[in-house]
Protein backbone atom coordinates (compact mmCIF):
# COMPACT_ATOMS: atom_id res chain seq x y z
CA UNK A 1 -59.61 25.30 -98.66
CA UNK A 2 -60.01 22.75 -100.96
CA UNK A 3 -61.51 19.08 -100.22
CA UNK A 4 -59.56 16.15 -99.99
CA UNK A 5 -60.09 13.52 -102.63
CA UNK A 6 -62.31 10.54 -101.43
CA UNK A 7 -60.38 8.13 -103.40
CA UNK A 8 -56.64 9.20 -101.38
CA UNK A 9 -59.25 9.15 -97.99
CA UNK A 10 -60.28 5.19 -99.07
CA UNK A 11 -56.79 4.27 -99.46
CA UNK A 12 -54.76 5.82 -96.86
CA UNK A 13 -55.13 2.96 -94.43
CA UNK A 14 -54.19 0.22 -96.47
CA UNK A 15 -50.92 2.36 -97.44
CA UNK A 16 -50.57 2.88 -94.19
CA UNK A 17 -50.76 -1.31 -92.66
CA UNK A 18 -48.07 -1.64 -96.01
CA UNK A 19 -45.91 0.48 -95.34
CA UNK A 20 -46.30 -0.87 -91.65
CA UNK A 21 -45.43 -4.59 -93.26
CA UNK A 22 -42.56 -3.26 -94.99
CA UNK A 23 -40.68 -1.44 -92.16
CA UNK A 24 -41.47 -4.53 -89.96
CA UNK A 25 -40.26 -6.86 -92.86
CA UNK A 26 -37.18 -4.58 -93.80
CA UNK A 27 -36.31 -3.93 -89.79
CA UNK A 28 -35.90 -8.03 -89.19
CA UNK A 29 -34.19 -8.38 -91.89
CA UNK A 30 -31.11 -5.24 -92.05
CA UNK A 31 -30.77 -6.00 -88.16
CA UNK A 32 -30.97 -9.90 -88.51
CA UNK A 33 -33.22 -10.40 -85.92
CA UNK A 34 -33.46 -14.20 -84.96
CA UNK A 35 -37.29 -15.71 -85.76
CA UNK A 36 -37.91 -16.81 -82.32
CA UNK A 37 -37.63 -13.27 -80.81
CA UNK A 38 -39.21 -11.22 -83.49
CA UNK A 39 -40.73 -13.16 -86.59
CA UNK A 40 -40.49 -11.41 -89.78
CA UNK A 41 -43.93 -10.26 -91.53
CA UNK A 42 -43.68 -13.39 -94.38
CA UNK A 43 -42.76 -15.78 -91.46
CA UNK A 44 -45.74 -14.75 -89.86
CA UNK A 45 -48.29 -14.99 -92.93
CA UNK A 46 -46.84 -18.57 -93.30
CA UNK A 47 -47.53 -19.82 -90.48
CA UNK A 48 -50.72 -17.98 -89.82
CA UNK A 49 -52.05 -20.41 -93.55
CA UNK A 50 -49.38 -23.15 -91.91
CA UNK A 51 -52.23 -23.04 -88.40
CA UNK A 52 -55.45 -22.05 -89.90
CA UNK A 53 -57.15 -24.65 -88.90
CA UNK A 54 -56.34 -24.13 -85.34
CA UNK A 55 -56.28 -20.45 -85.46
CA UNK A 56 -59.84 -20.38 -86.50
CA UNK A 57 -61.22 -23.15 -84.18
CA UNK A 58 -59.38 -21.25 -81.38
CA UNK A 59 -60.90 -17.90 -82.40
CA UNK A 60 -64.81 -19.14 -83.03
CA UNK A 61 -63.78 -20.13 -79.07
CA UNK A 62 -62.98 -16.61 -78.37
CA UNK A 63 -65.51 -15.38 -80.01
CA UNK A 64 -68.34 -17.40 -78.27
CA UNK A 65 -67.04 -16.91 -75.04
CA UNK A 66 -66.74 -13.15 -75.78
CA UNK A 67 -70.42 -12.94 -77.02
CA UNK A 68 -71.43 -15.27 -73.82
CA UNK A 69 -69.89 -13.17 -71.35
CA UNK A 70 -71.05 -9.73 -73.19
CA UNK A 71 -74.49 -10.89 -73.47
CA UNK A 72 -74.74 -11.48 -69.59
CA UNK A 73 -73.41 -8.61 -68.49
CA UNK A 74 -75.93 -6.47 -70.40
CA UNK A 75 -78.40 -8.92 -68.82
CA UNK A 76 -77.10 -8.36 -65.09
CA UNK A 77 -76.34 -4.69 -66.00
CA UNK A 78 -79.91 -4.04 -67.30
CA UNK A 79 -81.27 -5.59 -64.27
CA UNK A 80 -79.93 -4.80 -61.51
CA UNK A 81 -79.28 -0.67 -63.42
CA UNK A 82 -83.23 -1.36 -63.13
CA UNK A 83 -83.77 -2.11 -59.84
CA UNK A 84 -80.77 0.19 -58.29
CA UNK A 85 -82.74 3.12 -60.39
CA UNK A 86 -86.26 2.08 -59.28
CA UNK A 87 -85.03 2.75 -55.55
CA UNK A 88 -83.31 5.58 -53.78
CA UNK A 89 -83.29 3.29 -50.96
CA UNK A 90 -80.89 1.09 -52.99
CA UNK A 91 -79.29 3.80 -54.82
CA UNK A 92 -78.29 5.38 -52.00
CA UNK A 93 -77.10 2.42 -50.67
CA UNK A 94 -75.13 1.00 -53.78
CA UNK A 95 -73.63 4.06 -55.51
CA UNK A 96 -71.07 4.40 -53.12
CA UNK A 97 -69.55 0.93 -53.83
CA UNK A 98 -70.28 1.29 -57.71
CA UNK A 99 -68.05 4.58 -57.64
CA UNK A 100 -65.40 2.61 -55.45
CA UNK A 101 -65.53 -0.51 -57.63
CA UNK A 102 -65.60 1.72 -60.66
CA UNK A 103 -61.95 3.60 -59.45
CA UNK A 104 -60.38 -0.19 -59.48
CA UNK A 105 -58.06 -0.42 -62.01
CA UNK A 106 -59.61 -3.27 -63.99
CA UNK A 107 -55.70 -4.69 -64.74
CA UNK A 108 -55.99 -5.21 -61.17
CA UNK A 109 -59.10 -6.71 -61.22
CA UNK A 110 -59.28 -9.22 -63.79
CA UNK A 111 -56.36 -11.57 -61.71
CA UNK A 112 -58.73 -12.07 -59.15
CA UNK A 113 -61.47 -13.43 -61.37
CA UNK A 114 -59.23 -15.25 -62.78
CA UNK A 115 -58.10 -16.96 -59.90
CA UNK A 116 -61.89 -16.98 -58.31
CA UNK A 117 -63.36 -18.49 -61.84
CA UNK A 118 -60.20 -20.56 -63.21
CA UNK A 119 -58.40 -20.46 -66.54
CA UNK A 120 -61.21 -21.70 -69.52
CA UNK A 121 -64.17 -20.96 -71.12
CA UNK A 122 -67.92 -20.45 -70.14
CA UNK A 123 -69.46 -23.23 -72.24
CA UNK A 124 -66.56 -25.31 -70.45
CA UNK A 125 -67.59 -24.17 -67.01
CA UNK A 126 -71.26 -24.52 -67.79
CA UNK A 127 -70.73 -28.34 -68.61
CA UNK A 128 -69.01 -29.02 -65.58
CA UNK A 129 -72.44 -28.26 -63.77
């Protein structure tokens, strides 16, 4: 067998997202595909420069709120994995409703915290306190 070339390895993704852009810009355009159902890939670079600012104040958001909520899990996760492991009292007790919480599809889930915690952010829930 011989070995692939590293350089054809390096570049196969990016042929692969252009080739990607040109089907996507080739399909809206041969089937005429109207804008406000399917945007064509140029229509879509515009206005991603058109609403950079926005776009990038919206995703620094996302991104803190991601790293917020991330970083406290671990937190809670660490400490209560600690104390459930420290017990068999508590293990016992808990692993149960870990496996049963665990088989809960989490598209199921995630409505309900919704609902319980409200549409926004944690820095914007943390202020209201």
């Amino acid at each position: 067998m011989s070995k692939n070339n590293p350089l054809i390895e390096r570049l196969a993704p990016w042929v692969a997202v252009v080739a990607l852009v040109i089907i996507w810009e080739v399909t809206v355009r041969v089937f005429d595909v109207p804008s406000f159902i399917f945007p064509s890939a140029l229509e879509t670079a515009q206005a991603l420069v058109t609403y950079s600012g926005p776009i990038a104040m919206h995703s620094w958001q996302t991104f803190w709120t991601t790293l917020i909520g991330f970083g406290l899990g671990v937190a809670v996760g660490l400490v209560l994995g600690f104390i459930i492991g420290s017990s068999r009292f508590l293990y016992n007790a808990c692993y149960p409703l870990l496996v049963g919480f665990n088989a809960i599809p989490k598209v199921a889930f995630v409505p309900i915290l919704v609902v319980w915690f409200g549409i926004g952010s944690v820095p914007a829930i943390l202020t209201a306190f």
